[in-house]
C-alpha atoms as a PDB file:
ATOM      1  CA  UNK A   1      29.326  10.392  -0.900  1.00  0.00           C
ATOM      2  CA  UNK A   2      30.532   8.073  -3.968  1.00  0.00           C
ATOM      3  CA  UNK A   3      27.961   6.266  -6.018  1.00  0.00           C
ATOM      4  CA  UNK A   4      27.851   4.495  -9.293  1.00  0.00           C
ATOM      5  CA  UNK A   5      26.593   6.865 -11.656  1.00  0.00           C
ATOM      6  CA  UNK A   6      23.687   5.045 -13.976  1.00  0.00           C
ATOM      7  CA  UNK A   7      23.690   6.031 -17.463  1.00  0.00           C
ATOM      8  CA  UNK A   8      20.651   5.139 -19.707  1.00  0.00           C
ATOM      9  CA  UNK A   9      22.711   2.579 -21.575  1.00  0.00           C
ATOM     10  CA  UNK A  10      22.686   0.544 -18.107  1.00  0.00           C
ATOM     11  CA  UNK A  11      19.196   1.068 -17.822  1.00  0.00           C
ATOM     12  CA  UNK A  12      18.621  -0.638 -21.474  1.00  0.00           C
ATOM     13  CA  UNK A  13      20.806  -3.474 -20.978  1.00  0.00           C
ATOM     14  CA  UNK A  14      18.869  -4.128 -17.296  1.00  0.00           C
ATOM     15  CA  UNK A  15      15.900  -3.877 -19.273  1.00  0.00           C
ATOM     16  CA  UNK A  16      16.851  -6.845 -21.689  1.00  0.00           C
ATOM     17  CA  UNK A  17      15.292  -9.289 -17.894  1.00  0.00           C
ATOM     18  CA  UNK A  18      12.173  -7.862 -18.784  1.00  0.00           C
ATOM     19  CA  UNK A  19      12.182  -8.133 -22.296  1.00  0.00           C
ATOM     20  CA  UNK A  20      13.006 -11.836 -21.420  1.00  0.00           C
ATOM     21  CA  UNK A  21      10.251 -12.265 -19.335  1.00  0.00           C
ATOM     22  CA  UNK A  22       7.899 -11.288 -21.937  1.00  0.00           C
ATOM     23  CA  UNK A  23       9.738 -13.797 -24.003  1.00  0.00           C
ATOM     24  CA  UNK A  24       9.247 -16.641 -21.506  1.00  0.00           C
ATOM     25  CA  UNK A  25       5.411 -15.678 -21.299  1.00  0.00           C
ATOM     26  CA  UNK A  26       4.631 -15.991 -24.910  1.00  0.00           C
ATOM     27  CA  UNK A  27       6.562 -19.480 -25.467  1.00  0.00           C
ATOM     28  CA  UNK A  28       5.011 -20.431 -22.451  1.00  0.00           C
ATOM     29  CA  UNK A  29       1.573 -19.102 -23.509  1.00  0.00           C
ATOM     30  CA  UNK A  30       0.774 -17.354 -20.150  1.00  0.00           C
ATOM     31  CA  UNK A  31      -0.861 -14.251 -21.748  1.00  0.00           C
ATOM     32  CA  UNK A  32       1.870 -11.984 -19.286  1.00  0.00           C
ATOM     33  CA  UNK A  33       3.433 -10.161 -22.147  1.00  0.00           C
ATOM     34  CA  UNK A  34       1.540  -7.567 -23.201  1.00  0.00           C
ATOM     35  CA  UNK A  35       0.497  -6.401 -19.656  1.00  0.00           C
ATOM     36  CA  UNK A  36       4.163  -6.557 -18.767  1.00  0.00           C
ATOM     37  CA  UNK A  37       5.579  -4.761 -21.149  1.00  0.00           C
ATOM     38  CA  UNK A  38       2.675  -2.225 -20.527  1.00  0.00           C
ATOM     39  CA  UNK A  39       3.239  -1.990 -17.141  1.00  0.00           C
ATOM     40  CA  UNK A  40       6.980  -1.541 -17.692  1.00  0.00           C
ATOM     41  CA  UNK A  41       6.180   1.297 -19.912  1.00  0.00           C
ATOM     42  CA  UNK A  42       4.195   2.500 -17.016  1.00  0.00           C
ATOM     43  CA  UNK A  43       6.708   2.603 -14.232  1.00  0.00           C
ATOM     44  CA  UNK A  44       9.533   4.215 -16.308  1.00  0.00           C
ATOM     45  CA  UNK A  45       7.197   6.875 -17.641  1.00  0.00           C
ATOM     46  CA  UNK A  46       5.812   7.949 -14.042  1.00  0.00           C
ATOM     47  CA  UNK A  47       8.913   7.599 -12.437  1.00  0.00           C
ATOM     48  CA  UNK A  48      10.347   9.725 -14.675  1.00  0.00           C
ATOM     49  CA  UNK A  49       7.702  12.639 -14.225  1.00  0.00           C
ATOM     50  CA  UNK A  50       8.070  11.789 -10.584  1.00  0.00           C
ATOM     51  CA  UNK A  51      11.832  12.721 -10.393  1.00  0.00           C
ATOM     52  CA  UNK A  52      11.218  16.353 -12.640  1.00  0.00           C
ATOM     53  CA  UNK A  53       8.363  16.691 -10.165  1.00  0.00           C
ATOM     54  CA  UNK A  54      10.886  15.790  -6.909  1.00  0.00           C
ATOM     55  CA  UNK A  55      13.482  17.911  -8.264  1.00  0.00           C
ATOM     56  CA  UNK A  56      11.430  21.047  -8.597  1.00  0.00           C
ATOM     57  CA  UNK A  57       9.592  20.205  -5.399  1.00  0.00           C
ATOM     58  CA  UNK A  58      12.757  19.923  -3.100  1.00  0.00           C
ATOM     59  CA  UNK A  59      13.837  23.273  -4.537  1.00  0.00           C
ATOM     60  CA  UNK A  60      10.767  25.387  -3.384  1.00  0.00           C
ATOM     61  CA  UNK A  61       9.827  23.136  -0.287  1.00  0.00           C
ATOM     62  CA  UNK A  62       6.696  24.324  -0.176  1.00  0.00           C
ATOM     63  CA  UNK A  63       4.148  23.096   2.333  1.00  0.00           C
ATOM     64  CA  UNK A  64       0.871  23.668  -0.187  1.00  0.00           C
ATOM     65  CA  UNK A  65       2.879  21.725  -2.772  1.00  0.00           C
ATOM     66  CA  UNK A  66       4.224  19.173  -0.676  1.00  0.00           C
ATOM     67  CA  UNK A  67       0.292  18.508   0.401  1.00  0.00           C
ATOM     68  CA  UNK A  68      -0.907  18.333  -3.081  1.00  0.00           C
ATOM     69  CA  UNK A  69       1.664  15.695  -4.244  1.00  0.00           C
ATOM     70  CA  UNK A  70       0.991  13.557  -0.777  1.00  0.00           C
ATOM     71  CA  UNK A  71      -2.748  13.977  -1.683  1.00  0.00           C
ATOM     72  CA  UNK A  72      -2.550  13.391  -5.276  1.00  0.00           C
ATOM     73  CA  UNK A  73      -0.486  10.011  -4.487  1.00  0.00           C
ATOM     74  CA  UNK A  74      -3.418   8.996  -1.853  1.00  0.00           C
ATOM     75  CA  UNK A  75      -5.700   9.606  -4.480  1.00  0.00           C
ATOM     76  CA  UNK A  76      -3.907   7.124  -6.795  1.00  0.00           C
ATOM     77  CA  UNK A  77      -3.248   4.392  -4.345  1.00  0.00           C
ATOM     78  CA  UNK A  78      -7.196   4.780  -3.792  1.00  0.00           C
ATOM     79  CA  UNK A  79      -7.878   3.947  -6.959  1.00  0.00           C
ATOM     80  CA  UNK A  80      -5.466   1.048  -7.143  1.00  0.00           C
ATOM     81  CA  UNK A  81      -7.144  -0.336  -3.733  1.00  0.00           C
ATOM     82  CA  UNK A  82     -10.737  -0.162  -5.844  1.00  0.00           C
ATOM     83  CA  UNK A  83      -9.230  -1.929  -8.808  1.00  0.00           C
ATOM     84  CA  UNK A  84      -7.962  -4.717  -7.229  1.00  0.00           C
ATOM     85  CA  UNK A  85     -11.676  -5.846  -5.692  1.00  0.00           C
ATOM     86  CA  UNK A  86     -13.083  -8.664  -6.760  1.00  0.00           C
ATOM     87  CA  UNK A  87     -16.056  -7.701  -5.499  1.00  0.00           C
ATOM     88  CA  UNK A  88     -16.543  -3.912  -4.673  1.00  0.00           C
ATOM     89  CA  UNK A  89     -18.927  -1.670  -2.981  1.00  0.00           C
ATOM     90  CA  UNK A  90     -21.407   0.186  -4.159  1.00  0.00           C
ATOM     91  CA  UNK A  91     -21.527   3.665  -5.437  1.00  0.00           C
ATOM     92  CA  UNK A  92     -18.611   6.238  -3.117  1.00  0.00           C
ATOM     93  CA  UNK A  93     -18.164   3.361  -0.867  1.00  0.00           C
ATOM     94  CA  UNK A  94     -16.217   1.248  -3.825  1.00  0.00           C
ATOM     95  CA  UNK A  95     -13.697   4.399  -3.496  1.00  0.00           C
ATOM     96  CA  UNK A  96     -14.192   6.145  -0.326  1.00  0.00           C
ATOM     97  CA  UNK A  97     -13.364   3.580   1.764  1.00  0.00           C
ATOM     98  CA  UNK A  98      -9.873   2.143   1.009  1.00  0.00           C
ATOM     99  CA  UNK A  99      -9.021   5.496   0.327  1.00  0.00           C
ATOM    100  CA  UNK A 100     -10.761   7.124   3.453  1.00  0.00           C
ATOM    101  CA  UNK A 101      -9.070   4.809   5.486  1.00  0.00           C
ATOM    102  CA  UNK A 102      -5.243   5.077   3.397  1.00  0.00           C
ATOM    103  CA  UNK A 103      -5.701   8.649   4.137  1.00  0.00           C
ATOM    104  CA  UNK A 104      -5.986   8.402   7.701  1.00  0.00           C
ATOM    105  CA  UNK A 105      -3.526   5.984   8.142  1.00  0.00           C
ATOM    106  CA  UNK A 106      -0.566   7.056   6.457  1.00  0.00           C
ATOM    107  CA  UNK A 107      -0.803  10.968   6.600  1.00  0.00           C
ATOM    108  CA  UNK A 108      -1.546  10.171  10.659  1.00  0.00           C
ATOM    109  CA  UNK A 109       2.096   8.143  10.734  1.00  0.00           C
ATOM    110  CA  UNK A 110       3.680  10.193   8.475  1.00  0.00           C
ATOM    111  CA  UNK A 111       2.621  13.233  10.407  1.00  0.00           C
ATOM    112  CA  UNK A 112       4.235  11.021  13.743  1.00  0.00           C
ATOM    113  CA  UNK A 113       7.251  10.062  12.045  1.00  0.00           C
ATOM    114  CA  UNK A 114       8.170  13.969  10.679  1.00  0.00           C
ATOM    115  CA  UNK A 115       7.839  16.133  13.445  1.00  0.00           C
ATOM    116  CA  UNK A 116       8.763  12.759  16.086  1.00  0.00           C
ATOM    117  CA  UNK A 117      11.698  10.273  15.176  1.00  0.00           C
ATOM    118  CA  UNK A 118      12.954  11.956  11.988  1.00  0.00           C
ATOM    119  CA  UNK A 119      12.033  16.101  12.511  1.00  0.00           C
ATOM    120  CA  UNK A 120      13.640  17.724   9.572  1.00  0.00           C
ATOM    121  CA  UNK A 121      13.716  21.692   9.335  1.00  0.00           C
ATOM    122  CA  UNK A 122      11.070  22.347   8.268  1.00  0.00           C
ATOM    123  CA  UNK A 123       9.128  19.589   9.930  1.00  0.00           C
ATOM    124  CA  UNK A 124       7.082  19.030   5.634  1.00  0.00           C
ATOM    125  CA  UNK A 125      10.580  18.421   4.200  1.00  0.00           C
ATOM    126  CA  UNK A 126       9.365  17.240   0.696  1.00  0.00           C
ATOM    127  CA  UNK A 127      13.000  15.279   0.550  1.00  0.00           C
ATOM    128  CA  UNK A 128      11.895  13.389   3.816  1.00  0.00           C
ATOM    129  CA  UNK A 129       7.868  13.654   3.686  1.00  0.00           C
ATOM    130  CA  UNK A 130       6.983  12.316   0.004  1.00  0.00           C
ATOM    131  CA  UNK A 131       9.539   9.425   0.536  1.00  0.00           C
ATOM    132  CA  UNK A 132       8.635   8.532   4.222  1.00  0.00           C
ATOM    133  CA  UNK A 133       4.614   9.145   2.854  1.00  0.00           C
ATOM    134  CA  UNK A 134       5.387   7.001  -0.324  1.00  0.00           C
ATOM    135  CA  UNK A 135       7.205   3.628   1.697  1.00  0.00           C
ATOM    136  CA  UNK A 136       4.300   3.536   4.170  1.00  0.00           C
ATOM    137  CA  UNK A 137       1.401   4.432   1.619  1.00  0.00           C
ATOM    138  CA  UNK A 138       2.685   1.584  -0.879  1.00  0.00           C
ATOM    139  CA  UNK A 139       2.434  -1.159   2.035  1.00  0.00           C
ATOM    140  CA  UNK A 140      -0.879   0.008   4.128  1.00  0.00           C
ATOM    141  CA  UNK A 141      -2.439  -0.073   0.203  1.00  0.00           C
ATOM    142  CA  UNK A 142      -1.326  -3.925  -0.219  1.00  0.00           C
ATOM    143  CA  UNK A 143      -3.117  -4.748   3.473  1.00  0.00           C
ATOM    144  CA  UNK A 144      -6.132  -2.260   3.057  1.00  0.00           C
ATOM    145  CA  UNK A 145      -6.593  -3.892  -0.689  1.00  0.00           C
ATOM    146  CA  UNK A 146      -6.219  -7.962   0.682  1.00  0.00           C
ATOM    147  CA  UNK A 147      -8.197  -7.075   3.966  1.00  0.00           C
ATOM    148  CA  UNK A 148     -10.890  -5.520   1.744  1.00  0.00           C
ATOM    149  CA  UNK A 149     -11.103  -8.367  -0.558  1.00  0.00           C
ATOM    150  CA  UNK A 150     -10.706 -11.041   1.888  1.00  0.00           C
ATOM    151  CA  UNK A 151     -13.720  -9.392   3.759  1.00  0.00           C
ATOM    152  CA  UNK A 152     -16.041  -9.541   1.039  1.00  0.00           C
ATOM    153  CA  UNK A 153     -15.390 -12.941  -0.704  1.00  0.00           C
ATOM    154  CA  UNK A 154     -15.652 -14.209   2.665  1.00  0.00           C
ATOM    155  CA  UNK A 155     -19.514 -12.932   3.746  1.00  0.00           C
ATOM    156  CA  UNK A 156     -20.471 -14.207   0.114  1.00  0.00           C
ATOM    157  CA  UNK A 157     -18.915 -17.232   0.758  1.00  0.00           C
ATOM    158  CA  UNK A 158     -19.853 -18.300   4.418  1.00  0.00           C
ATOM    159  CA  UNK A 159     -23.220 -16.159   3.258  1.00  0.00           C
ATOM    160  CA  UNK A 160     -25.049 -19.013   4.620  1.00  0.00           C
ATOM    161  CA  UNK A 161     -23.575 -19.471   7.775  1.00  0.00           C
ATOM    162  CA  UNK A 162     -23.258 -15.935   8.656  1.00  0.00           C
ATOM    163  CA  UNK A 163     -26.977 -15.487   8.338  1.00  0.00           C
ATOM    164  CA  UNK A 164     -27.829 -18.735  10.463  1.00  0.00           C
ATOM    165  CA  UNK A 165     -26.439 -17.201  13.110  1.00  0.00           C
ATOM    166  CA  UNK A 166     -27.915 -13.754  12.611  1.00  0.00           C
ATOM    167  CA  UNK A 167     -30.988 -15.660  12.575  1.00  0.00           C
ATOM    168  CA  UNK A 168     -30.309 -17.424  15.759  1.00  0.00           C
ATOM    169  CA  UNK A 169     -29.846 -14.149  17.810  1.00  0.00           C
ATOM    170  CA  UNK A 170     -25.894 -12.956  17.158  1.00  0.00           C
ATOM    171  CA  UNK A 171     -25.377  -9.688  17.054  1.00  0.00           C
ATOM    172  CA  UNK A 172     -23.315  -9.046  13.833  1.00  0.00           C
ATOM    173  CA  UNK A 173     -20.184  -8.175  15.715  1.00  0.00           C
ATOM    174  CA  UNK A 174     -20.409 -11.688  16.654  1.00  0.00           C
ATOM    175  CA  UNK A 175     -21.519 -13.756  13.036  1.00  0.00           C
ATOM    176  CA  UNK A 176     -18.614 -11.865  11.219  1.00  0.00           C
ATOM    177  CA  UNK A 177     -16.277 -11.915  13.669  1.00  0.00           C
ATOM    178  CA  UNK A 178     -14.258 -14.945  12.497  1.00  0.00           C
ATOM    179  CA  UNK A 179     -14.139 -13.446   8.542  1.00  0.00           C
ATOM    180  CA  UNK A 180     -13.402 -10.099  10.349  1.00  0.00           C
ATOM    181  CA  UNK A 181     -10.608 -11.912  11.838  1.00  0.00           C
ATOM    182  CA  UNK A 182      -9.591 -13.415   8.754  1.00  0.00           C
ATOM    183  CA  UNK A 183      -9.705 -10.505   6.979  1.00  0.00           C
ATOM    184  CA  UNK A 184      -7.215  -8.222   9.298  1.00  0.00           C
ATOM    185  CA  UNK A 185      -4.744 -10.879   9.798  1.00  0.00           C
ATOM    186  CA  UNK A 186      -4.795 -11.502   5.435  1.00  0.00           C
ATOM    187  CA  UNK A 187      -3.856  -7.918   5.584  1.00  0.00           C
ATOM    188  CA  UNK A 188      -1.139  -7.871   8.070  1.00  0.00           C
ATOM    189  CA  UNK A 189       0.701 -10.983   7.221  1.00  0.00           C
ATOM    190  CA  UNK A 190       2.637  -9.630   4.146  1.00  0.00           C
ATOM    191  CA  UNK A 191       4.383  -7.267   6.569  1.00  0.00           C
ATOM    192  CA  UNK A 192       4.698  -9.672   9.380  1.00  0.00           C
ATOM    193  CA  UNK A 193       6.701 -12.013   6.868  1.00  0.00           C
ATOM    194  CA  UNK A 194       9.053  -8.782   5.329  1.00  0.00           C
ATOM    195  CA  UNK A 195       9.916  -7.638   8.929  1.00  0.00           C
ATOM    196  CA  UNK A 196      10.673 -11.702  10.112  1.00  0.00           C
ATOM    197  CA  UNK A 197      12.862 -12.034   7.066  1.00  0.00           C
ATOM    198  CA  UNK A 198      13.918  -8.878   6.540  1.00  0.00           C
ATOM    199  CA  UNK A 199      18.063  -9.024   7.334  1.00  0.00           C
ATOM    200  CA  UNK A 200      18.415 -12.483   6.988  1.00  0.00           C
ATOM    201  CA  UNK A 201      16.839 -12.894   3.950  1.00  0.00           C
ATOM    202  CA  UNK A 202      16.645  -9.535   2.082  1.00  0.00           C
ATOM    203  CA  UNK A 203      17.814  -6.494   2.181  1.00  0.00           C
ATOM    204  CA  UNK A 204      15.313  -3.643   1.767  1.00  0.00           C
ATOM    205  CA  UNK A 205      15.075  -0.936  -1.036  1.00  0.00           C
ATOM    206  CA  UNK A 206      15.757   1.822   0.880  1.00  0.00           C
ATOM    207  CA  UNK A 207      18.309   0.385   3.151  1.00  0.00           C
ATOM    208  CA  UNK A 208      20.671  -1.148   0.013  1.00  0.00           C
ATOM    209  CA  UNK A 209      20.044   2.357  -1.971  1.00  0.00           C
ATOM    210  CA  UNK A 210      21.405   4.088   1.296  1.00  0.00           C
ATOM    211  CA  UNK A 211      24.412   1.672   1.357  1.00  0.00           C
ATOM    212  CA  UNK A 212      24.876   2.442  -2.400  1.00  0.00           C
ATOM    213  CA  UNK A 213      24.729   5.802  -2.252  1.00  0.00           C
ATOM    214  CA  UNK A 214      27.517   5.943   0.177  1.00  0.00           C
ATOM    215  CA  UNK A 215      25.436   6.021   3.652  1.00  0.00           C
ATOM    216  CA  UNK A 216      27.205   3.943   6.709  1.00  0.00           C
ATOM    217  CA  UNK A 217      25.811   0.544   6.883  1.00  0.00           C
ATOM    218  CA  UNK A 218      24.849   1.216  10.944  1.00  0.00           C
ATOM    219  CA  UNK A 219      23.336   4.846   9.868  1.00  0.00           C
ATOM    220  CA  UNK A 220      21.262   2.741   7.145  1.00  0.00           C
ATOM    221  CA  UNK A 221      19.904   0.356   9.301  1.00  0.00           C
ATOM    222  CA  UNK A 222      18.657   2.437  11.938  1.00  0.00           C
ATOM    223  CA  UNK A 223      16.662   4.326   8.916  1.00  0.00           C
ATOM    224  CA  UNK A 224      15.478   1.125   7.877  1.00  0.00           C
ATOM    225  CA  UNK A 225      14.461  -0.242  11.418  1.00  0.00           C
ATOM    226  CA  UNK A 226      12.250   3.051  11.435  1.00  0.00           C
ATOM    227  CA  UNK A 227      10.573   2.709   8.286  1.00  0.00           C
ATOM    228  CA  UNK A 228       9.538  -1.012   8.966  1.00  0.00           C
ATOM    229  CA  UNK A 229       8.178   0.314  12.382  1.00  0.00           C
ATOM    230  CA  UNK A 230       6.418   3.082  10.892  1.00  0.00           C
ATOM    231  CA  UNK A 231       4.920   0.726   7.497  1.00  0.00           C
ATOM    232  CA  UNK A 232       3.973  -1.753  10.422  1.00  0.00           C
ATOM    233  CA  UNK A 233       1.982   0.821  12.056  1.00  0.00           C
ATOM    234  CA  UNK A 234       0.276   2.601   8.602  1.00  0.00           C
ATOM    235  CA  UNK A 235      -0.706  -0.836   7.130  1.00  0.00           C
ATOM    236  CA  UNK A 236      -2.358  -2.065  10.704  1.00  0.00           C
ATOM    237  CA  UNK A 237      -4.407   1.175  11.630  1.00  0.00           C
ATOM    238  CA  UNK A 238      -5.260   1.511   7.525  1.00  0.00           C
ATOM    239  CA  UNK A 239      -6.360  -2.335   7.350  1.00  0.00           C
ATOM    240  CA  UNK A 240      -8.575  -2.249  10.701  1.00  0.00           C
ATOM    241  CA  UNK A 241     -10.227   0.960   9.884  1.00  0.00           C
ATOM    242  CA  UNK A 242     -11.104  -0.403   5.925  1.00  0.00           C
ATOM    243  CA  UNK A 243     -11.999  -4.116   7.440  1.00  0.00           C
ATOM    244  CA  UNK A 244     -14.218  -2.805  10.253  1.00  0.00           C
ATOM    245  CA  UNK A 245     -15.919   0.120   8.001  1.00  0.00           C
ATOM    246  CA  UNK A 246     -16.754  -2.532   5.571  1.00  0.00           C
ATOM    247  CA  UNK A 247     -18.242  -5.125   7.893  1.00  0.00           C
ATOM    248  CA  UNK A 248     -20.316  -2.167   9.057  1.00  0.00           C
ATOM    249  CA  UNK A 249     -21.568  -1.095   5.546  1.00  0.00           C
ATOM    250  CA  UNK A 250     -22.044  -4.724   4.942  1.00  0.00           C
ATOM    251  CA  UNK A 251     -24.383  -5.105   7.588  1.00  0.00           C
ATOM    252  CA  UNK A 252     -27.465  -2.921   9.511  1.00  0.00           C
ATOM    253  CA  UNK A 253     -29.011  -1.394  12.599  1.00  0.00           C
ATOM    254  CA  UNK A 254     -31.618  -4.047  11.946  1.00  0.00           C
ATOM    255  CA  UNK A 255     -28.673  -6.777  12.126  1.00  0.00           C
ATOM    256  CA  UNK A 256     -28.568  -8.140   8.841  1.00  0.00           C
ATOM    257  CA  UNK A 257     -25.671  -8.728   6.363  1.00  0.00           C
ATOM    258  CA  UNK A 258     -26.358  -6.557   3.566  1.00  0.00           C
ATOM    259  CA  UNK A 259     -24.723  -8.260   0.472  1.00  0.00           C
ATOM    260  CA  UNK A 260     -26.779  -5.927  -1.873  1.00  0.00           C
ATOM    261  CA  UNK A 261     -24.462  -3.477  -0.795  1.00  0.00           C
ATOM    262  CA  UNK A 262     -22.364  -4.927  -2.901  1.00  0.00           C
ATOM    263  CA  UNK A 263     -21.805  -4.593  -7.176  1.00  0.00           C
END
């Protein structure tokens, strides 16, 4: 296949938008600079480790070490989901249960999409399964993360309301059922809105770095059409098991919404 062939000196002069940025932030006071240019630092340093990692990886294509990298990335994305609450659980719950329910989620449709629609030989490919694993973990950790946090903001919020109707005789299926609601359709909206405007509008990652790298547009497409499936399914099973395990910590046999549960 031809490709351009990046050399770092590209890579500086791209990096010149981000320098800007951080420019823009401090005449504009926004207080953006510093955690840009940190998080910058960030990306290039573990994507870097992550391709030495890759390339030694797809040379052995080992299943043990293809298992610790997928696990080692849930374990990440856990803590990522945890980070970004507002208002988290207490003690393993703040961590156990976006990760919990990332692990069962994306292994379960990575698992489907390896040895179903894709099936390399063997079926733990590290150059299919980390990428596949890595697409569908990044997307069910954005809707685990806003169904979590919609979830909880909303019981403090409607606190009030939610109780009243405890009080009154609802079971708590029924009082948190419309911030339940709320909650799963927070999470799947950001993926409703890529798939509706992915085409027409954009043109995915993996799709354009297929087209760049030489792939047929048609062959690219049906690869894309895939992963959106596949991300579709990840972020909906990870966001309803996360939203429902919450609303059941946040609540008791008794019937009563348990904010203490919270930090």
């Amino acid at each position: 296949m031809n490709y351009v062939q990046l050399e770092y000196t590209d890579l500086a002069l791209a990096s010149l938008l981000v320098l800007a940025n951080a420019g823009l932030s401090l005449v504009l006071n926004l207080g953006l600079a510093r955690r840009m240019l940190l998080a910058t630092l960030r990306m290039v340093v573990q994507l870097s480790l992550v391709g030495l990692v890759l390339k030694s990886l797809f040379a052995v294509a080992s299943p043990w070490l293809t298992g610790l990298v997928a696990v080692t990335m849930i374990l990440f994305a856990g803590r990522e989901i945890m980070a970004r609450q507002e208002r988290r659980f207490d003690g393993l719950w703040s961590y156990s249960l976006g990760t919990g329910s990332m692990l069962f989620a994306a292994s379960l449709v990575t698992i489907f999409a390896l040895t179903g629609p894709v099936r390399p030989d063997p079926w733990f490919d590290p150059r299919y399964a980390l990428p596949l694993l890595g697409m569908i973990l990044g997307n069910t950790m954005t809707g685990i993360s806003l169904g979590l946090h919609t979830l909880t903001t909303g019981l403090v919020r409607d606190r009030a309301g939610v109780e009243a109707q405890l009080a009154l005789g609802h079971s708590r299926n029924e009082a948190f059922r419309p911030i339940v609601q709320a909650a799963l359709t927070s999470a799947l909206m950001p993926i409703v809105n890529s798939m509706a405007a992915t085409g027409l509008v954009s043109l995915p990652g993996m799709m354009t770095g297929q087209i760049l790298a030489g792939v047929d547009p048609a062959e690219a497409v049906k690869y894309q059409i895939l992963i959106m499936f596949l991300i579709a399914g990840g972020t909906s099973l990870g966001a309803v098991v996360a939203v429902l395990g919450g609303a059941w910590r946040l609540s008791d046999q008794r019937h009563r919404l348990r904010l203490d549960r919270l930090k």
